[in-house]
N, C-alpha and C. Protein backbone atom coordinates (compact mmCIF):
# COMPACT_ATOMS: atom_id res chain seq x y z
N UNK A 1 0.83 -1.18 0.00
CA UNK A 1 0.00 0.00 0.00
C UNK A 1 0.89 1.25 0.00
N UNK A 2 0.21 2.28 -0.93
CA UNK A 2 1.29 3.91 -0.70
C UNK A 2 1.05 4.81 0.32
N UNK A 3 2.22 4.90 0.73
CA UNK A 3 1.77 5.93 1.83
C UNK A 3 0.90 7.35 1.61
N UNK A 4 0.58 8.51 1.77
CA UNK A 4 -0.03 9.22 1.75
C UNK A 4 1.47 10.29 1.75
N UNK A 5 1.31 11.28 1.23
CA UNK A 5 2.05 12.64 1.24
C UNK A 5 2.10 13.60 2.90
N UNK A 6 2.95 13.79 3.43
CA UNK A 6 2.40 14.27 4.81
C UNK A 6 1.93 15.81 4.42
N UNK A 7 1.09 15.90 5.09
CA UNK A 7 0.64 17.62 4.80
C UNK A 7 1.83 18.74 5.60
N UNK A 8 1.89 19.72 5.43
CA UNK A 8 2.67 20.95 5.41
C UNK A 8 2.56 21.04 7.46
N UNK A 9 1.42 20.80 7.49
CA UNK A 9 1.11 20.26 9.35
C UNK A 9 2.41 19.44 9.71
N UNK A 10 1.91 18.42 8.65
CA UNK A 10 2.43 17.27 9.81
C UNK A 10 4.25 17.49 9.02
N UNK A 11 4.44 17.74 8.58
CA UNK A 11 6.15 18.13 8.44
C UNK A 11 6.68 19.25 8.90
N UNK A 12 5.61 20.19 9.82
CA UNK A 12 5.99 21.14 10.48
C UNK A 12 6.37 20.49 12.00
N UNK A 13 5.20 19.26 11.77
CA UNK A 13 4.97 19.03 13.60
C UNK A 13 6.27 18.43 14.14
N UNK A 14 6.25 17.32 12.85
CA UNK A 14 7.58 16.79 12.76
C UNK A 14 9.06 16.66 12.72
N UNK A 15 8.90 18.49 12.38
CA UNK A 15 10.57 18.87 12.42
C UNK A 15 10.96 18.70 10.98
N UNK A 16 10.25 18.07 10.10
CA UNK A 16 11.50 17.83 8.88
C UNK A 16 12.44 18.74 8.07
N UNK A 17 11.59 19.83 7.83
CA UNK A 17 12.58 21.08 7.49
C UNK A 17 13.66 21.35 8.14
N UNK A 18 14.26 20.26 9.52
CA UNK A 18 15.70 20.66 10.00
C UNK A 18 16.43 19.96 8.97
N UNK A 19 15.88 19.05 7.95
CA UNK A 19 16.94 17.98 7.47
C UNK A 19 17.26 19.08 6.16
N UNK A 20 16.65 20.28 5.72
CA UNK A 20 16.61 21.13 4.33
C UNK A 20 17.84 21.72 4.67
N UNK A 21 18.67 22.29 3.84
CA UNK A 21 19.26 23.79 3.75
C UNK A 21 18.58 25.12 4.28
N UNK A 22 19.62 25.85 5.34
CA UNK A 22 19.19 27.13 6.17
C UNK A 22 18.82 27.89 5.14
N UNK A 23 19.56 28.08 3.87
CA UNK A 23 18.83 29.16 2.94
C UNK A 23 17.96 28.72 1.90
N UNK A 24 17.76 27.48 1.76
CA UNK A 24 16.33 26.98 1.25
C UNK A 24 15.06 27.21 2.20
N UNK A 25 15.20 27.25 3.63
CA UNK A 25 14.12 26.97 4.52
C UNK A 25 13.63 28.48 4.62
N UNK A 26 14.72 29.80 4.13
CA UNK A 26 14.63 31.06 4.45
C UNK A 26 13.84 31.13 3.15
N UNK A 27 14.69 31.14 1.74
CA UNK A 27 13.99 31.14 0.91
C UNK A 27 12.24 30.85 0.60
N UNK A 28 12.11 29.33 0.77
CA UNK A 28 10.72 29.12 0.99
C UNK A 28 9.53 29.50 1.80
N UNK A 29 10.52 30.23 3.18
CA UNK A 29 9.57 30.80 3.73
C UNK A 29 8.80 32.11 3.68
N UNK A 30 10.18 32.63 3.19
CA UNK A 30 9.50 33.97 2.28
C UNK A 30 8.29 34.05 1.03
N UNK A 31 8.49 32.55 0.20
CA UNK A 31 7.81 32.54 -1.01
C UNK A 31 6.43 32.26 -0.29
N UNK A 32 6.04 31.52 1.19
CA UNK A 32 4.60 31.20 1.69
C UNK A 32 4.19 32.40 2.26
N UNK A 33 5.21 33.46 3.11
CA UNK A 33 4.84 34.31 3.50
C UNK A 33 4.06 34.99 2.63
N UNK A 34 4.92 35.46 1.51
CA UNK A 34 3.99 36.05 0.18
C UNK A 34 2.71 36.04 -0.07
N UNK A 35 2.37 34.29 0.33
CA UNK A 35 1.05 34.49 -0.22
C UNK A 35 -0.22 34.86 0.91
N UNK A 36 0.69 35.02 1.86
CA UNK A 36 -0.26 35.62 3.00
C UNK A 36 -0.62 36.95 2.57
N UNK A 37 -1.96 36.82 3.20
CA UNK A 37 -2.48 38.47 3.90
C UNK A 37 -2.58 38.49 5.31
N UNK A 38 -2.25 39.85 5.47
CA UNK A 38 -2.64 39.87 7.28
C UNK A 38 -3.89 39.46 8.04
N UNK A 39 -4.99 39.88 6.64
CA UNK A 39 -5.93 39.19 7.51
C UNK A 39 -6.75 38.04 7.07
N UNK A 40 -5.40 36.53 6.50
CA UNK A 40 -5.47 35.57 6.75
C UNK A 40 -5.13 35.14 7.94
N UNK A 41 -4.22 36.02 8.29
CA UNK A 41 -3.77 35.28 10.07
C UNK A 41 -5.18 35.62 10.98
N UNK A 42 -5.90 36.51 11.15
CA UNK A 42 -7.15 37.07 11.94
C UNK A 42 -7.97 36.41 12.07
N UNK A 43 -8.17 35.32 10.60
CA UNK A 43 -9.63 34.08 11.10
C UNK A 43 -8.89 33.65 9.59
N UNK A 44 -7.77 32.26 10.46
CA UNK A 44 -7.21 31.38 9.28
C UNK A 44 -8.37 30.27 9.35
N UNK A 45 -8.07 29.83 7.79
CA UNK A 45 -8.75 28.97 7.42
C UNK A 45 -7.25 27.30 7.77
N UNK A 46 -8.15 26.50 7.36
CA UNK A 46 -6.52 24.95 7.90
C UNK A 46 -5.94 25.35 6.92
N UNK A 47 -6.01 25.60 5.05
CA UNK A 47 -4.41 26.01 4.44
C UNK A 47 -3.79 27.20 5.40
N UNK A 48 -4.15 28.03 5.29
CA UNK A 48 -3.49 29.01 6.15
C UNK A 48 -2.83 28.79 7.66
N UNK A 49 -3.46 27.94 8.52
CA UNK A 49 -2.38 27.31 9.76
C UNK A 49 -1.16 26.69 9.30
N UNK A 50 -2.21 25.75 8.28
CA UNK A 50 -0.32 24.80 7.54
C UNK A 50 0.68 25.56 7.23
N UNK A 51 0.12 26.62 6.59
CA UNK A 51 1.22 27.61 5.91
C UNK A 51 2.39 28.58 6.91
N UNK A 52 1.56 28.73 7.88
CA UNK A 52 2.13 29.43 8.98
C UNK A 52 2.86 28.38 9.90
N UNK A 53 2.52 26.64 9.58
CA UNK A 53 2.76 25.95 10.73
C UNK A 53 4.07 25.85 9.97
N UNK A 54 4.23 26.23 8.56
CA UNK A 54 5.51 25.80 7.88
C UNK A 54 6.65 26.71 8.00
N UNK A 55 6.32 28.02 7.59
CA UNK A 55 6.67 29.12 7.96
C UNK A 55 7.83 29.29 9.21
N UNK A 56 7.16 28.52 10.11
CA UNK A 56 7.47 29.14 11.62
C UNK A 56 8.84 27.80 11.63
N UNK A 57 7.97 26.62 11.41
CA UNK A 57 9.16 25.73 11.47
C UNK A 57 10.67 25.87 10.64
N UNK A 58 10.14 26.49 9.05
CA UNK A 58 11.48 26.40 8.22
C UNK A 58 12.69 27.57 9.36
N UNK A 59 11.82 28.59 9.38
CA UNK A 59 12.39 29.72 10.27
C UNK A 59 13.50 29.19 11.42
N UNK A 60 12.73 28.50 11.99
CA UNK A 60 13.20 27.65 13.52
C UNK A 60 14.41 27.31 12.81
N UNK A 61 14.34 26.26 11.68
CA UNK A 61 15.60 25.70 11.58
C UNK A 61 16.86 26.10 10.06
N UNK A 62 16.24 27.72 10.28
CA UNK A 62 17.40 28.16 9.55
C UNK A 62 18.63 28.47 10.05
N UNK A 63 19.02 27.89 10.87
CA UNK A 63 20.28 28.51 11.66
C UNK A 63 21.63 28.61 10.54
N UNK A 64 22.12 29.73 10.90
CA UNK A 64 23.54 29.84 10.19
C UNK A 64 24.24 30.50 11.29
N UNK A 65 25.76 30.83 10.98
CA UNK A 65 26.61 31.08 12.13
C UNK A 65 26.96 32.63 11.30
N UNK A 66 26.76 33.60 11.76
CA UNK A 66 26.82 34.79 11.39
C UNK A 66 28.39 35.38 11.55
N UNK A 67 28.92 35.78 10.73
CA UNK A 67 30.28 36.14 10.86
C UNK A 67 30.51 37.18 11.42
N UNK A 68 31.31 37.52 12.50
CA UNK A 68 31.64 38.91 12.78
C UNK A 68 32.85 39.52 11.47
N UNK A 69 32.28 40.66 11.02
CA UNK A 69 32.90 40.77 9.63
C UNK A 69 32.80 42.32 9.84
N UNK A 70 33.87 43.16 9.78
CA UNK A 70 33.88 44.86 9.64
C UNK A 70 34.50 44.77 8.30
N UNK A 71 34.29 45.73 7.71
CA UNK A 71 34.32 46.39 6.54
C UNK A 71 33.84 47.99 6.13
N UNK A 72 35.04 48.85 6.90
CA UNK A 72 34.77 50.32 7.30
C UNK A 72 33.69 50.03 8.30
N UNK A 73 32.70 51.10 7.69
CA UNK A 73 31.59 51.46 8.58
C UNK A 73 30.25 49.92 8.80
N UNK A 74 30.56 49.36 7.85
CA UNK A 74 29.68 48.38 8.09
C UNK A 74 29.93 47.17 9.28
N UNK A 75 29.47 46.68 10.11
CA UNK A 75 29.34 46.01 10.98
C UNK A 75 28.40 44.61 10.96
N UNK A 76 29.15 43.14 10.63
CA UNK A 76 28.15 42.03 10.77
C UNK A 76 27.86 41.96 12.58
């Protein structure tokens, strides 16, 4: 028998976006943010939780190690 596709929920609930790339998880999260409106968050419908449940997770596990980097006036 085939398994079923997990929904955007259940690979949020799950963590799997730690196994992606930090700037794929940034990337993509920007492209779901997009399709938000603000006042989809006010009275979400279930795509709209998934989307946010995805959102929040890719976010979580974008970690990168930020360089301390001067360059004149600029400051990492």
């Amino acid at each position: 028998m085939m398994e079923r596709k997990k929904t955007r929920l259940e690979r949020a609930m799950s963590n799997d976006f730690a196994n992606e790339n930090p700037f794929e998880n940034i990337d993509e999260a920007i492209v779901l943010a997009k399709q938000l409106k603000v006042y989809d968050v006010i009275d979400p419908n279930g795509k709209t939780i998934h989307k946010i449940a995805e959102i929040i997770n890719r976010l979580q596990n974008a970690e990168f190690e930020v360089l301390d980097v001067n360059f004149g006036d600029f400051q990492a």
